[in-house]
C-alpha atoms as a PDB file:
ATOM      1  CA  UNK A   1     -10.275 -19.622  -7.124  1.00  0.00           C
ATOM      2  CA  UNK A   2     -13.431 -17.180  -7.812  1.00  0.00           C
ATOM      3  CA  UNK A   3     -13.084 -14.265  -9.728  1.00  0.00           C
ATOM      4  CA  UNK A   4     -12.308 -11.393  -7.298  1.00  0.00           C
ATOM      5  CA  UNK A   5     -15.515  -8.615  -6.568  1.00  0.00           C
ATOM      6  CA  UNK A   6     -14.904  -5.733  -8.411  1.00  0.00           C
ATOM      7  CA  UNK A   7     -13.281  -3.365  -5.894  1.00  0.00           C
ATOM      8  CA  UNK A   8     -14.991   0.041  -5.195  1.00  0.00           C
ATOM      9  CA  UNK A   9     -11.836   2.700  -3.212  1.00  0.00           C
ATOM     10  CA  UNK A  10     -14.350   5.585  -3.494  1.00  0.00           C
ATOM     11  CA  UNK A  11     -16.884   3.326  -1.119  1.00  0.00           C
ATOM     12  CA  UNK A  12     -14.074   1.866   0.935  1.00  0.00           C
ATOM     13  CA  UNK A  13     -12.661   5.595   1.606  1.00  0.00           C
ATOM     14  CA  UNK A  14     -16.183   7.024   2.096  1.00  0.00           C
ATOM     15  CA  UNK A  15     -16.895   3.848   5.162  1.00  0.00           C
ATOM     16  CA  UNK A  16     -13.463   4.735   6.352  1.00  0.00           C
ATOM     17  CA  UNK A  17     -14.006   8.365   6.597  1.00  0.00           C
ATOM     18  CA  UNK A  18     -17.550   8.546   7.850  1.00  0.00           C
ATOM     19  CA  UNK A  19     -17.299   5.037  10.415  1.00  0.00           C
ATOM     20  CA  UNK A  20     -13.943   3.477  11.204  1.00  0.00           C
ATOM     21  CA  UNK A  21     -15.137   1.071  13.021  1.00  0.00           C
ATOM     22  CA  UNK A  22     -17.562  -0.462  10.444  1.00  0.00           C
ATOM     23  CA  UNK A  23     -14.878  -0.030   7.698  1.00  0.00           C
ATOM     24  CA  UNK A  24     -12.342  -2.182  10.123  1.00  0.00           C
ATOM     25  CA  UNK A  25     -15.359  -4.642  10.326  1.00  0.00           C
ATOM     26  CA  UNK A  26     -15.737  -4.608   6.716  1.00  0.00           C
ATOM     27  CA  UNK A  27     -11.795  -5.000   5.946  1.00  0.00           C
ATOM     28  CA  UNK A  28     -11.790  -7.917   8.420  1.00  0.00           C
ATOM     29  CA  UNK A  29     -14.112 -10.024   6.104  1.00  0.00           C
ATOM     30  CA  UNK A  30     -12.993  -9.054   3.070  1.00  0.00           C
ATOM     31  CA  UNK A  31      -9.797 -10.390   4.634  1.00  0.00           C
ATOM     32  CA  UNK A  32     -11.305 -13.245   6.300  1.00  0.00           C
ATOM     33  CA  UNK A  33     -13.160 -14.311   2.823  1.00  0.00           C
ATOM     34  CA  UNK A  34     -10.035 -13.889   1.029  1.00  0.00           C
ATOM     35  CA  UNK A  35      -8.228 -16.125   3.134  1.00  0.00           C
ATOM     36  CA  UNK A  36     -11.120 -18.761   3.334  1.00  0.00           C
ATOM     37  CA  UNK A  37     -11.070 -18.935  -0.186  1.00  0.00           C
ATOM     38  CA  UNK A  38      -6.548 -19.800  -0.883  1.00  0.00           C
ATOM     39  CA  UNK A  39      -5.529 -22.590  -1.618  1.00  0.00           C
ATOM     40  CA  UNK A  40      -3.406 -22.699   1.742  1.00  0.00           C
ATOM     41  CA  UNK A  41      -5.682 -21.019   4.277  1.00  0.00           C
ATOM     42  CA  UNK A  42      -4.010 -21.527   7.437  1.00  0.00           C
ATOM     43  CA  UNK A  43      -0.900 -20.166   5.371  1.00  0.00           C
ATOM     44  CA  UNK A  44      -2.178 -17.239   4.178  1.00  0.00           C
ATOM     45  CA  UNK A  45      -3.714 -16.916   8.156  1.00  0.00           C
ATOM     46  CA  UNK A  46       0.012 -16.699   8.871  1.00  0.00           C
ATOM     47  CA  UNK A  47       0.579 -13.986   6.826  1.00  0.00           C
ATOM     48  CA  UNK A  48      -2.426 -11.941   7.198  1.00  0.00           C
ATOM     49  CA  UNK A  49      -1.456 -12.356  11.675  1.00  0.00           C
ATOM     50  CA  UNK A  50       2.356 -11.060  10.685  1.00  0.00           C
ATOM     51  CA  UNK A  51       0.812  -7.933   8.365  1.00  0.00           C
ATOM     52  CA  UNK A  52      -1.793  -7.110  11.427  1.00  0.00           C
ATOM     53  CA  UNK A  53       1.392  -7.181  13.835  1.00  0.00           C
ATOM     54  CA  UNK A  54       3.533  -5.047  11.521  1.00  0.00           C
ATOM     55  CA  UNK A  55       0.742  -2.508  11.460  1.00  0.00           C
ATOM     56  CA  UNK A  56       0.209  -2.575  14.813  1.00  0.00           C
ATOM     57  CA  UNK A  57       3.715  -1.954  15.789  1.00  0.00           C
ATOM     58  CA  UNK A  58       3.998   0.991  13.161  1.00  0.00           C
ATOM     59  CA  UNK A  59       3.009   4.623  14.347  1.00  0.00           C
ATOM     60  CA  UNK A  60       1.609   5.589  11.009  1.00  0.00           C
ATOM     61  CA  UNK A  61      -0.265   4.155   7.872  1.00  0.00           C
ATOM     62  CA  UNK A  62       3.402   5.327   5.952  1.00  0.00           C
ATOM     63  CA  UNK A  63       5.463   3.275   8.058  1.00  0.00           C
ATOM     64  CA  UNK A  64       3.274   0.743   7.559  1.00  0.00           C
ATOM     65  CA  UNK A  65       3.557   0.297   3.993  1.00  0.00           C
ATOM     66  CA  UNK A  66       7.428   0.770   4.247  1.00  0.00           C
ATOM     67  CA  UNK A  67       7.569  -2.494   6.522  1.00  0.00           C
ATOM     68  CA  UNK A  68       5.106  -4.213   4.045  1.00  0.00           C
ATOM     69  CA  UNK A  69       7.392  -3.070   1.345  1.00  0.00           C
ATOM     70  CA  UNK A  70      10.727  -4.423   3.207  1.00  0.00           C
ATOM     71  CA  UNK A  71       8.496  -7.408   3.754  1.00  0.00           C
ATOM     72  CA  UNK A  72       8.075  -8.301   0.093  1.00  0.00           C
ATOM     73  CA  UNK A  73      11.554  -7.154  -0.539  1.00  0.00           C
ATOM     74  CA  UNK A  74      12.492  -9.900   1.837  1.00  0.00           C
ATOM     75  CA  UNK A  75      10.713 -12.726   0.599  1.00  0.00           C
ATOM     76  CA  UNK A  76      11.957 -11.577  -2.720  1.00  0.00           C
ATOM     77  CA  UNK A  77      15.549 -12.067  -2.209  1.00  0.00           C
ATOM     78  CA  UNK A  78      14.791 -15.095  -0.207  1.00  0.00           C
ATOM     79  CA  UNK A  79      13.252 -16.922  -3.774  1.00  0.00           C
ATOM     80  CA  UNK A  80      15.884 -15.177  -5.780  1.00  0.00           C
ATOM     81  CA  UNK A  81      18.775 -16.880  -3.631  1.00  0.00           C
ATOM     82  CA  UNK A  82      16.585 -20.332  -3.701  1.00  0.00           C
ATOM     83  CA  UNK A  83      16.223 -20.027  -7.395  1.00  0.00           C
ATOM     84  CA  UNK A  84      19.787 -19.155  -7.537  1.00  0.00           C
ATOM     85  CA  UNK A  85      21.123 -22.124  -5.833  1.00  0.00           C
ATOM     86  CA  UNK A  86      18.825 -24.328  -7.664  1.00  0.00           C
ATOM     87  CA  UNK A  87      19.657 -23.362 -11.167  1.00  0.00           C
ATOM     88  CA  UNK A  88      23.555 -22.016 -10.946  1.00  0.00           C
ATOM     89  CA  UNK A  89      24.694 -24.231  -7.260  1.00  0.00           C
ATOM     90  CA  UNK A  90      25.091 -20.635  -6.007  1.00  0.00           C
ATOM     91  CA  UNK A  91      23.855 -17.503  -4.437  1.00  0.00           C
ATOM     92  CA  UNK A  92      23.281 -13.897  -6.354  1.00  0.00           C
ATOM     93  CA  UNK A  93      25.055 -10.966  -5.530  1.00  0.00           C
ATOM     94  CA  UNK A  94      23.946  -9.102  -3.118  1.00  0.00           C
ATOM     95  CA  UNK A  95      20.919  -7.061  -4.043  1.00  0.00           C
ATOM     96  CA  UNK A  96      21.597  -3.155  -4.301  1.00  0.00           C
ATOM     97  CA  UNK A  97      25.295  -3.402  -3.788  1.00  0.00           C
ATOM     98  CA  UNK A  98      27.569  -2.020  -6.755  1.00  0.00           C
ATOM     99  CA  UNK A  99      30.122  -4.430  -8.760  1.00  0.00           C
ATOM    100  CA  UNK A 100      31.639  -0.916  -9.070  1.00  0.00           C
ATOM    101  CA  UNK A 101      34.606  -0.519  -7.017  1.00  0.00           C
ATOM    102  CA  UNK A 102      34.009   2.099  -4.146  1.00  0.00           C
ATOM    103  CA  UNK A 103      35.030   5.556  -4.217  1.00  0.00           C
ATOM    104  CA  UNK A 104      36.651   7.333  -1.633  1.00  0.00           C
ATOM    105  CA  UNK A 105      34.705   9.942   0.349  1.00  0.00           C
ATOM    106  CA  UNK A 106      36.243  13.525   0.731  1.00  0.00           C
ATOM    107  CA  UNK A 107      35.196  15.619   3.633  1.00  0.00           C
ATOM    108  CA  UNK A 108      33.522  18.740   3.114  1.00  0.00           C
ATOM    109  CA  UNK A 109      35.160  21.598   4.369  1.00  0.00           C
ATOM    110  CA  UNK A 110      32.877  25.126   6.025  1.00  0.00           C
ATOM    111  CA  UNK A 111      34.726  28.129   3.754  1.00  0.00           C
ATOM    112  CA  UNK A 112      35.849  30.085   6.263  1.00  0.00           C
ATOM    113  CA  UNK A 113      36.845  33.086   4.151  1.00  0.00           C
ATOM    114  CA  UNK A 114      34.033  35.946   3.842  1.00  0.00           C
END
């Protein structure tokens, strides 16, 4: 694969601020070359149609990135549990739960007394 262009955010802000619609142009090919580029094109198509989709549904650039985020989480645990099984014959804990036994919760009581 080529070396990556050397990426410029003050430019890519600047189009985004002052045109929109060129700068969605412009982050279409970038895409587009990217993906032209892989090794696994129609793959990476895949992906880049799911990530359009996710940003679509999302009603702000934050949610966005928090469903990208889950996204890679995802695909994370999926290879962890594949590497799991192939190297042990089983799957890993569950990710972000304790081996700590659980506590019990107390209710908070309002102090009535003033």
């Amino acid at each position: 694969m080529p070396e990556p262009e050397a990426f410029d955010f003050a430019a890519w802000a600047r189009l985004a601020r002052e045109d929109a619609a060129a700068f969605e142009q412009a982050r279409r090919q970038a895409i587009e070359k990217v993906i032209a580029g892989g090794e696994d094109p129609d793959k990476l198509a895949r992906l880049q149609w799911r990530l359009d989709a996710e940003r679509q549904r999302a009603k702000t650039p934050l949610k966005a990135c928090l469903r990208f985020s889950g996204l890679m989480w995802e695909t994370f645990d999926s290879l962890r549990h594949a590497l799991c099984r192939v190297a042990y014959g089983e799957s890993p804990p569950q990710a972000g739960r304790s081996r700590r036994p659980a506590a019990a919760v107390l209710p908070l009581r309002r102090n009535t007394a003033q």
